[in-house]
Protein backbone atom coordinates (compact mmCIF):
# COMPACT_ATOMS: atom_id res chain seq x y z
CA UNK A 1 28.83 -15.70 190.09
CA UNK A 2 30.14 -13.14 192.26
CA UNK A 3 34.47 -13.05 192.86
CA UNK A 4 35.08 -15.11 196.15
CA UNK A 5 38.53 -16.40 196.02
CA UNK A 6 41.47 -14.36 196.69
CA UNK A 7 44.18 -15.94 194.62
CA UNK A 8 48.15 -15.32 195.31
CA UNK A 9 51.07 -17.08 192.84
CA UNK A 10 54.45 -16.08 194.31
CA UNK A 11 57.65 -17.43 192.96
CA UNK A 12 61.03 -16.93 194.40
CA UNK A 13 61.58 -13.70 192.39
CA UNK A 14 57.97 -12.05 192.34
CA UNK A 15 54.38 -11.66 192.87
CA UNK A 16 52.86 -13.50 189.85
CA UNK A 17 49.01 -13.09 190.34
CA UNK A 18 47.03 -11.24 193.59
CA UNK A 19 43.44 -10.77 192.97
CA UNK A 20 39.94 -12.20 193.09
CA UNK A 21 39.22 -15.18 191.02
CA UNK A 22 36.27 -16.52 190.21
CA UNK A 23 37.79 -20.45 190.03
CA UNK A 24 41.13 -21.90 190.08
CA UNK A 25 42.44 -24.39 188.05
CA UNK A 26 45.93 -25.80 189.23
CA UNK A 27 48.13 -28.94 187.64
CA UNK A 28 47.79 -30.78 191.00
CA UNK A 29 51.03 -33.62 191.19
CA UNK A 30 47.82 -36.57 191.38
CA UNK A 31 45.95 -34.41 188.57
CA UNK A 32 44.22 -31.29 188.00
CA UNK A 33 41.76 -30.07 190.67
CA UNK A 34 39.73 -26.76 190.72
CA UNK A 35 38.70 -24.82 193.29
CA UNK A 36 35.05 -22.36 193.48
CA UNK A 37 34.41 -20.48 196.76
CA UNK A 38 33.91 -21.92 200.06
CA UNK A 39 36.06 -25.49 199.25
CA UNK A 40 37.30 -27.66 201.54
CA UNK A 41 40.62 -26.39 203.08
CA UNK A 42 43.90 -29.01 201.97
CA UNK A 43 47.59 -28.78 200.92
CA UNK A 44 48.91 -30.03 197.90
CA UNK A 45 52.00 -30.40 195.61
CA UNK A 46 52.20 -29.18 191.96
CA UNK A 47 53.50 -30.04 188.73
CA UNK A 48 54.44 -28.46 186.14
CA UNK A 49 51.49 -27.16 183.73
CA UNK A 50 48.89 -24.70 183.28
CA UNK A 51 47.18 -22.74 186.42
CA UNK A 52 43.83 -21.02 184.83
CA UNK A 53 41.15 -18.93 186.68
CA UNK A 54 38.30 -17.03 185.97
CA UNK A 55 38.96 -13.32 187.16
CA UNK A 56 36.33 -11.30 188.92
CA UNK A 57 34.86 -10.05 185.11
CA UNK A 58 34.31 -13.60 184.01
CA UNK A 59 37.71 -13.60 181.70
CA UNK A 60 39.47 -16.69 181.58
CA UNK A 61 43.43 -16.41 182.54
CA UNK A 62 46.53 -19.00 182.34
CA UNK A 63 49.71 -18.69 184.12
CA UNK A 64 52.63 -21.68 183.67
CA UNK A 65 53.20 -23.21 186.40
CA UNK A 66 56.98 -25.10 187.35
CA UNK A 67 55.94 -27.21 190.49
CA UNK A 68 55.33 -25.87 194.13
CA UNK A 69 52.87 -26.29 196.74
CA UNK A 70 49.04 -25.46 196.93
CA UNK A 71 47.38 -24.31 200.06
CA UNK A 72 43.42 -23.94 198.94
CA UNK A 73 41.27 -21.90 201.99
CA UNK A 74 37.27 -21.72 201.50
CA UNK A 75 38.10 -18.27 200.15
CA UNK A 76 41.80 -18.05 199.25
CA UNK A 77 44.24 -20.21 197.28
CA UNK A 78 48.10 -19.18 197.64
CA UNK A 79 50.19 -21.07 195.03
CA UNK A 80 54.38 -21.04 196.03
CA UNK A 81 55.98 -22.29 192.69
CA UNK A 82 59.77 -23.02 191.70
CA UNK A 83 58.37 -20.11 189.01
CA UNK A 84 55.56 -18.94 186.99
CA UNK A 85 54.76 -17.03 183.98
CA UNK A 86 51.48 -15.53 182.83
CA UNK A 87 50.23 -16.10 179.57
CA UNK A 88 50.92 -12.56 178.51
CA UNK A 89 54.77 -12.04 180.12
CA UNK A 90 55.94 -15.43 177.90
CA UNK A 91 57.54 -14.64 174.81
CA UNK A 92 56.39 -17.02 172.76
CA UNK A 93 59.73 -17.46 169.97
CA UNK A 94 61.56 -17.97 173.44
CA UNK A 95 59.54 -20.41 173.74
CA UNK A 96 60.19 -22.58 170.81
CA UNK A 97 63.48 -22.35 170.92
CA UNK A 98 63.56 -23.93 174.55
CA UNK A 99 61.61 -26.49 173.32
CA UNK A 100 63.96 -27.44 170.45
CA UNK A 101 66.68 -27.13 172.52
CA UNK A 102 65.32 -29.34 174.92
CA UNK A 103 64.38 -32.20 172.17
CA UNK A 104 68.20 -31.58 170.69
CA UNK A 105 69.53 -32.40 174.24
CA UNK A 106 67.29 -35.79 174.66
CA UNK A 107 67.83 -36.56 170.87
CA UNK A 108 71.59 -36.48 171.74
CA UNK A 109 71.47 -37.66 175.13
CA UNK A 110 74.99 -39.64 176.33
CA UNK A 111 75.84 -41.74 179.28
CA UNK A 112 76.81 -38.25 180.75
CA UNK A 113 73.46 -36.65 180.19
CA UNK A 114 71.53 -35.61 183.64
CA UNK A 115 68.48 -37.43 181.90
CA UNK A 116 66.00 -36.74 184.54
CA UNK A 117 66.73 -32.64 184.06
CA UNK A 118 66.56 -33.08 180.30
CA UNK A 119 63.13 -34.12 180.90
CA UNK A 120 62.84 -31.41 182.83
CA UNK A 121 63.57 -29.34 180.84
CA UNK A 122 61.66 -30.73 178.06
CA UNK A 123 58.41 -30.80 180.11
CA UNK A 124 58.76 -26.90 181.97
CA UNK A 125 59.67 -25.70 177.79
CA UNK A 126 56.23 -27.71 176.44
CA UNK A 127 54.22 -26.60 179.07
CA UNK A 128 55.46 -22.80 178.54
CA UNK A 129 55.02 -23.08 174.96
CA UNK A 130 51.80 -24.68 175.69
CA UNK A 131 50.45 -21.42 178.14
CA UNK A 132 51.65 -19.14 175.10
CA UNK A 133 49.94 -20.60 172.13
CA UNK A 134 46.66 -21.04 174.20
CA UNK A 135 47.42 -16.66 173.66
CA UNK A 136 47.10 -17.38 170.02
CA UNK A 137 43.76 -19.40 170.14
CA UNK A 138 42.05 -17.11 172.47
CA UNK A 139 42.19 -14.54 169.78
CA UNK A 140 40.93 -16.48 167.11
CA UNK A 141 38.10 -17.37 168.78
């Protein structure tokens, strides 16, 4: 399967990921969806998760994805997130302690906690942690 879709993450800060894909998988806000060459043009918003493509050698990547917008062309998909992270640029110990510092903060939660960024939080940390460790499996196999 030759390369056909040009594929752009940009985040506030930087230029995540520009180059040609193979397919696109994004965490779509109504569930995942995946994109091959020549799909049907639409807009969509985004959750947070795991974005994984197939670059032009066949070799399966994942970038973390905190929420944004989709705009998937029959030969381009641009992603604008809140941020993003590729699987290689998260440090994984980081990681874990987000995670347990996001559990502490729900586990403790008061009338005075923001509960719906806790969650937040709590959901952005797993799904980092999540991108990481999928690092750690890749080898293995």
């Amino acid at each position: 399967m030759a390369a056909d879709i040009f594929l752009e993450i940009v985040t506030p800060e930087k230029l995540v990921v520009s180059e040609e894909t193979q397919t696109v998988v994004a965490p779509g806000s109504e569930g995942e969806f995946g994109v091959l060459p020549g799909h049907t043009p639409f807009l969509t918003t985004l959750k947070v998760g795991t974005l994984r493509y197939k670059d032009a050698s066949g070799t399966e990547r994942y970038v973390f994805i905190n929420q944004g917008f989709a705009e998937v062309l029959p030969d381009r998909v641009t992603i604008l997130a809140q941020s993003g992270e590729r699987r290689r640029d998260i440090d994984l110990e980081r990681a874990k302690e987000s995670l347990e510092r996001a559990q502490q903060r729900l586990a403790s939660a008061t009338a005075d906690t923001d509960y719906e960024r806790a969650v937040g939080s709590l959901l952005r940390a797993q799904a980092r942690l999540s991108v990481a460790e999928s690092r750690t499996t890749a080898r293995m196999q």
